[in-house]
Protein backbone atom coordinates (compact mmCIF):
# COMPACT_ATOMS: atom_id res chain seq x y z
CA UNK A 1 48.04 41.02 65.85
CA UNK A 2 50.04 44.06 64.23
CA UNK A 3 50.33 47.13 64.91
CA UNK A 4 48.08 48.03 60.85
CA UNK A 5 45.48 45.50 62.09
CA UNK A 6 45.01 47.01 65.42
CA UNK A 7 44.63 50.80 63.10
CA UNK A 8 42.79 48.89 60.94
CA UNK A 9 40.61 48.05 63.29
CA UNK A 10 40.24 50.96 65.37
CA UNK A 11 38.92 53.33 62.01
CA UNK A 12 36.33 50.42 61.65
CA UNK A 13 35.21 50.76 65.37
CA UNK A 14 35.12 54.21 65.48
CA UNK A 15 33.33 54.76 62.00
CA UNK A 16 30.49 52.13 63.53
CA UNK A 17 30.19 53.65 66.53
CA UNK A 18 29.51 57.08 64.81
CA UNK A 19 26.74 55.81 62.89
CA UNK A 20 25.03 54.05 65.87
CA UNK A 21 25.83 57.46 67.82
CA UNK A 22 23.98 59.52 65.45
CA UNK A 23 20.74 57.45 64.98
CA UNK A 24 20.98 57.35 69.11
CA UNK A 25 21.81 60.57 69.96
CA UNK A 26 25.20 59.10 71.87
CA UNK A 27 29.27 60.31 71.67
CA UNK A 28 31.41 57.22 71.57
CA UNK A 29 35.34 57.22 72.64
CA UNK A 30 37.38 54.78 71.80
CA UNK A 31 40.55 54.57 74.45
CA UNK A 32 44.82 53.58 74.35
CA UNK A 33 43.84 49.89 72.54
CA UNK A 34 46.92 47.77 74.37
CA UNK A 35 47.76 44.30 71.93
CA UNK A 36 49.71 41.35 71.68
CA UNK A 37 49.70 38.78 69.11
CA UNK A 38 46.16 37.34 69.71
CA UNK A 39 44.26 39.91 71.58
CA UNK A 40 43.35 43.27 72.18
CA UNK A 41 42.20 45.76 75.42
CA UNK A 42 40.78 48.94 75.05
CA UNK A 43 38.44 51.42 77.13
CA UNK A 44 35.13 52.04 75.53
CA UNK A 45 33.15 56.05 76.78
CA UNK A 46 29.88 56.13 75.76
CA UNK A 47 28.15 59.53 76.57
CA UNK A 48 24.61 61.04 75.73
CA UNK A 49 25.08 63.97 73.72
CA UNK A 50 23.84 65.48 70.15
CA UNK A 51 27.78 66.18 69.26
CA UNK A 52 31.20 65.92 70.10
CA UNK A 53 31.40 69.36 71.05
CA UNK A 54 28.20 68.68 73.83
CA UNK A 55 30.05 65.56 75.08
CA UNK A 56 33.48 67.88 75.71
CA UNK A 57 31.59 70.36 77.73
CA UNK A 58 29.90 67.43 79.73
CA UNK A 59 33.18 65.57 80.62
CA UNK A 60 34.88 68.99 81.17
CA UNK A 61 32.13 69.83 83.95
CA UNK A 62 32.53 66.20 85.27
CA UNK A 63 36.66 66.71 85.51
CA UNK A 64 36.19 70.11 86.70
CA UNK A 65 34.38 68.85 89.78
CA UNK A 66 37.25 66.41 90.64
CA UNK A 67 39.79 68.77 89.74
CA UNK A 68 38.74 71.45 92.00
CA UNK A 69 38.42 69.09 94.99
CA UNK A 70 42.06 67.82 94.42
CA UNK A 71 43.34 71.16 93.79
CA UNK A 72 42.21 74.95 94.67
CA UNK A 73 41.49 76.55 91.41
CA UNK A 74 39.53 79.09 90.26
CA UNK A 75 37.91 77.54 86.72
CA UNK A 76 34.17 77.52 86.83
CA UNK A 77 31.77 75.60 84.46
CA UNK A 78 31.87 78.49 82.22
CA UNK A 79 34.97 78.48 81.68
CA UNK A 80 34.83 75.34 78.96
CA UNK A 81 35.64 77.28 75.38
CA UNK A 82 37.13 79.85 76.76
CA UNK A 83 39.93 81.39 74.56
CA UNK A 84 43.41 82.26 75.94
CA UNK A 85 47.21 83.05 74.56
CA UNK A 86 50.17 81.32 75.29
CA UNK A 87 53.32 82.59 73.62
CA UNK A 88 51.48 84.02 70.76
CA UNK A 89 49.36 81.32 70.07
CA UNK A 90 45.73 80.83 70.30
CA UNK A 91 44.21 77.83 72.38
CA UNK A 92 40.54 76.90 73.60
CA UNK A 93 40.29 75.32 77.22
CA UNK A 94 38.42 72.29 76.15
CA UNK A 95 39.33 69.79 79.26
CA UNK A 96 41.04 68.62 82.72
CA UNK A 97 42.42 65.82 83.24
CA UNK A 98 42.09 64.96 87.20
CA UNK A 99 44.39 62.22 87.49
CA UNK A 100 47.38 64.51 85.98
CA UNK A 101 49.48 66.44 88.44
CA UNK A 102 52.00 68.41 86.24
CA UNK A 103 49.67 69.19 82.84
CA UNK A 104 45.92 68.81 84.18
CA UNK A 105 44.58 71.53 81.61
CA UNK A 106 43.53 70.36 77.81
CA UNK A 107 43.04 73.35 75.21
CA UNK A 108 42.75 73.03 71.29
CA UNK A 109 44.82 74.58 69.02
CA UNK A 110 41.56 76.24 66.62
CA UNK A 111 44.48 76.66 63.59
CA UNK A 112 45.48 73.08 63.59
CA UNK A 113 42.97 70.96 65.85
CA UNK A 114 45.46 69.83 67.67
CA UNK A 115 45.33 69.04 71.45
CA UNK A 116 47.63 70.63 73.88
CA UNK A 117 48.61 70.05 77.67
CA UNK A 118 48.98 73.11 79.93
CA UNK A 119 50.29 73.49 83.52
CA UNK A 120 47.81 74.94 86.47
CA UNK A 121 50.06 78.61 85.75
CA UNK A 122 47.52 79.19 82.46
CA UNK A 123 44.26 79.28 85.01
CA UNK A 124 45.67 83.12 86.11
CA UNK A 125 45.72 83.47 82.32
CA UNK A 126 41.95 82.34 81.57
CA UNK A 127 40.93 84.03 84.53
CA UNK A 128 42.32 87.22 83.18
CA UNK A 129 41.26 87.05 79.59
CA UNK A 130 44.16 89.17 78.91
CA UNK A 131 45.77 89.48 75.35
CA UNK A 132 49.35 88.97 76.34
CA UNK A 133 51.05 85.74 76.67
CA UNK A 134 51.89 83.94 80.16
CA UNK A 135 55.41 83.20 79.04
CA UNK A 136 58.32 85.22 78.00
């Protein structure tokens, strides 16, 4: 397979699955897809939720349970859209990722949609709700 195919493919996977997920009331993710010339892998998360946004806070709550028994932290379930500044900029704490030692904190970037990785130093920050920014 190439490397368009396997796009190709993914869009077409991803469109279905939002259909079905809509007449269903389901949030499908489509993971990494690994490929070689005749196959393909990927990791299919299927959760039940009316939107993406619903299915964010529920995995965040999930992580944040894992997170805090791997590491002492002070983020609470509440703390899933919370806004915060880093250098200037504007992010939303929209997930952890347990497994990650050195960036375990996900936020969104509301101007651009992106997703960012933060370091455990940004919890002080969200805990604070303060309007200056964590780094010089």
């Amino acid at each position: 397979m190439l490397r368009i195919q396997v796009k190709l493919i993914r869009k077409d996977l991803e469109a279905m699955l939002k259909e079905y997920g809509k007449k269903n009331g389901l949030q499908f993710t489509v993971g990494r897809i690994t490929f070689d010339s005749n196959s393909l892998r990927t990791k299919l998360t299927c959760i039940e939720a009316k939107s993406k946004k619903d299915a964010e806070e529920l995995e965040f709550k999930k992580n944040l349970m894992r997170f805090k028994y791997k590491v002492n932290c002070d983020l609470e379930p509440e703390d899933y859209g919370v806004e915060f500044n880093v250098r200037g900029e504007k992010y939303i704490l929209i997930g952890i990722a347990p497994k990650s030692r050195q960036y375990p904190l996900l936020a969104k970037h509301p101007a651009t949609g992106r997703t960012f990785k933060f370091t455990l130093q940004v919890i002080g920050k969200i805990k604070n709700r303060s309007a200056g920014s964590i780094f010089s």
